[in-house]
Protein backbone atom coordinates (compact mmCIF):
# COMPACT_ATOMS: atom_id res chain seq x y z
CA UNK A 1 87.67 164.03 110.75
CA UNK A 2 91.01 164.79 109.33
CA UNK A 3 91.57 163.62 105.63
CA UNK A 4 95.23 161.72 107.33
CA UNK A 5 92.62 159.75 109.33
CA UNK A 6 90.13 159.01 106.83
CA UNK A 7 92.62 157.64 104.71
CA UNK A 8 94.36 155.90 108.12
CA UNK A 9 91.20 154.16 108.38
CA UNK A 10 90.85 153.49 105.03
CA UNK A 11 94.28 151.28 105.17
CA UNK A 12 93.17 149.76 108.03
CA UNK A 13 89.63 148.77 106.88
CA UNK A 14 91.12 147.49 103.16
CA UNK A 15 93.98 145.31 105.74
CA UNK A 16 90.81 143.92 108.10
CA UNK A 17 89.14 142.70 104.77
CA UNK A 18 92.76 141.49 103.29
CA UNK A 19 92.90 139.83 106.46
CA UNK A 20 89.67 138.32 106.71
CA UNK A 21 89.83 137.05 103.47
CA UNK A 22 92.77 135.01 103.75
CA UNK A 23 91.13 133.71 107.12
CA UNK A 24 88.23 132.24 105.61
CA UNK A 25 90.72 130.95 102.74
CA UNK A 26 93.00 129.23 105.31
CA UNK A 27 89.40 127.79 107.66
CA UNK A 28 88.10 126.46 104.27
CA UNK A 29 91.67 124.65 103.33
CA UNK A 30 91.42 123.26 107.32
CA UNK A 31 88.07 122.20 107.26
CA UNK A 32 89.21 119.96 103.91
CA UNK A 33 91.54 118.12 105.84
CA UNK A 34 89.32 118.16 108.97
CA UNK A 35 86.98 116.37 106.85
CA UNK A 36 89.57 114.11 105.53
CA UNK A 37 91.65 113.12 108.75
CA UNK A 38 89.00 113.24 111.56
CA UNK A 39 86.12 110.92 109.60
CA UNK A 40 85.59 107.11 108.53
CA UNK A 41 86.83 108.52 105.19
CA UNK A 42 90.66 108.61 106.00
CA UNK A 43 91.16 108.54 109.73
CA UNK A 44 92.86 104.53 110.36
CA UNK A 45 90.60 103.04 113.08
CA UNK A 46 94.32 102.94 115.16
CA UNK A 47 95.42 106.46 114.42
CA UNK A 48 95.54 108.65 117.71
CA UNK A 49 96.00 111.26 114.39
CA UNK A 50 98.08 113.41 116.31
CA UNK A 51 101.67 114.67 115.76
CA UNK A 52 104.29 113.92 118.47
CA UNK A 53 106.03 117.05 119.38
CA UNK A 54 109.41 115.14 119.07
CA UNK A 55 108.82 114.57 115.27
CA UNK A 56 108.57 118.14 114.37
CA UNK A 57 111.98 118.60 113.81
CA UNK A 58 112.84 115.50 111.14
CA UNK A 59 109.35 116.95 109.86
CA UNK A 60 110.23 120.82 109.41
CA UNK A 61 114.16 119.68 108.31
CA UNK A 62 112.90 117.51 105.73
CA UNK A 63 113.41 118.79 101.97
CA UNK A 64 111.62 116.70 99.34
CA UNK A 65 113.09 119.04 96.95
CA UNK A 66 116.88 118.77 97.67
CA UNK A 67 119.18 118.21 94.83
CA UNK A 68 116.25 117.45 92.50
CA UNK A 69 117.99 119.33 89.77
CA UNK A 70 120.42 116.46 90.10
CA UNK A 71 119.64 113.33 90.89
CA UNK A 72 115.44 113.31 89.65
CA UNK A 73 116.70 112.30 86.11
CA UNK A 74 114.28 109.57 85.71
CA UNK A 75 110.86 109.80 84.01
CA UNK A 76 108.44 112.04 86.28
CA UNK A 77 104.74 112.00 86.35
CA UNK A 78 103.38 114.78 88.58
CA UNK A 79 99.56 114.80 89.85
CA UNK A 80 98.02 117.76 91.27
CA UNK A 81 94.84 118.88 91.33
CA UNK A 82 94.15 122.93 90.28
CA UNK A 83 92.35 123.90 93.77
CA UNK A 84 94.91 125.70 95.67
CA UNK A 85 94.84 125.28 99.31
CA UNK A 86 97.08 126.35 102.10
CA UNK A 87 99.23 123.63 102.74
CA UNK A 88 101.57 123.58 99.30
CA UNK A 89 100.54 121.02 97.32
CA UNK A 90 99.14 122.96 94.03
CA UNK A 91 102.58 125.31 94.36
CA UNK A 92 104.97 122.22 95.22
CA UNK A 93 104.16 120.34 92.05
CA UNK A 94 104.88 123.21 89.90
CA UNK A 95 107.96 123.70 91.56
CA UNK A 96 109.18 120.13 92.11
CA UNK A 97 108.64 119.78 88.40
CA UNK A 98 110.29 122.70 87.45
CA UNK A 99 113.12 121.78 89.58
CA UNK A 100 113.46 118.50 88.39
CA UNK A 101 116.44 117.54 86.46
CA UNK A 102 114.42 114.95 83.82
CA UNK A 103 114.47 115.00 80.39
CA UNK A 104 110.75 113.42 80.10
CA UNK A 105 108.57 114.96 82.68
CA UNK A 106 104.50 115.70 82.60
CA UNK A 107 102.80 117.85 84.96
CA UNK A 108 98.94 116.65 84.96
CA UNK A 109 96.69 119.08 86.97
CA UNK A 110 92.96 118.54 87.34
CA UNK A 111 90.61 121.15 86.93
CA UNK A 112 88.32 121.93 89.92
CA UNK A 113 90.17 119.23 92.35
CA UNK A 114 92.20 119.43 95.74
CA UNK A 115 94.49 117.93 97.20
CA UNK A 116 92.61 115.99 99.58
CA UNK A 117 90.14 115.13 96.34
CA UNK A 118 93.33 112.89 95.06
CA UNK A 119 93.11 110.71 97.99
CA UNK A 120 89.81 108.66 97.29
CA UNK A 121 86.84 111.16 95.33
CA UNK A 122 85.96 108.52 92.31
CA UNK A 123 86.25 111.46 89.42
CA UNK A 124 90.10 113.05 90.09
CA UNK A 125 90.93 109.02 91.12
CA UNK A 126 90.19 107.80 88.32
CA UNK A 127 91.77 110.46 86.05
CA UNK A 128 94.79 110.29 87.97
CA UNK A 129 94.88 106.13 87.58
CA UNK A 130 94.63 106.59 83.88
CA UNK A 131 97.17 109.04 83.51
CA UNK A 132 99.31 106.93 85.77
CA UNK A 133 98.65 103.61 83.83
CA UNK A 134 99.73 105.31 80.38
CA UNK A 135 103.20 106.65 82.34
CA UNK A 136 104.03 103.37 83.87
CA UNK A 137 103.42 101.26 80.34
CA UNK A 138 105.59 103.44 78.32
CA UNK A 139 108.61 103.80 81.60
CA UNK A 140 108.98 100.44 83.57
């Protein structure tokens, strides 16, 4: 075999396993949600928990982060937790606090929690609740 293929193949074999590993990184962040949305743990009994096809565009024109470096002057409290899945979360709170025009901001991240482990796992709850209770006291 000619050394151009070897090396040809070599690309191709080090993209396959680039590949495959940020396939089983994206499954794992799906099943998480999966887990969440589709089960007696977050689906509402009334939810068809579907997306209508006519909301994707208020959805994918939305911008949480718009003019944040000028109107989000008030105090900020930002949760996150430090598992970083696909959908944004972990990299959205750094950047929404970052962007965010307040003088007295905290970013709180929690080791070894998601996203979805924020919504209703006992541990990350009640650290974020805590955290929470102390911001609210000292800003409202």
């Amino acid at each position: 075999m000619p050394k151009t293929a070897i090396l040809k193949n070599r690309r191709s074999i080090s993209a396959s396993f680039s590949e495959f590993i940020l396939f089983i990184f994206l499954l794992s962040c799906i099943v998480e949600a999966v887990d969440y949305y589709t089960t007696p743990r977050g689906q509402c009994p009334n939810s068809p928990n579907m997306l209508k096809f006519t909301s994707l565009a208020s959805v994918l024109g939305f911008d949480a982060f718009n003019l944040a470096e000028t109107l989000l002057i008030q105090p900020l409290q930002i949760i996150i937790g430090n598992k970083q899945g696909a959908f944004g979360s972990f990299r959205d709170g750094h950047e929404f606090y970052n962007r965010a025009a307040s003088n007295k901001k905290d970013l709180f991240i929690l080791e070894g929690e998601s996203h979805y482990d924020l919504y209703d796992q006992p541990e990350p709850v009640r650290q974020a609740v805590e955290k929470l209770v102390v911001f609210y006291k000292e800003n409202l």
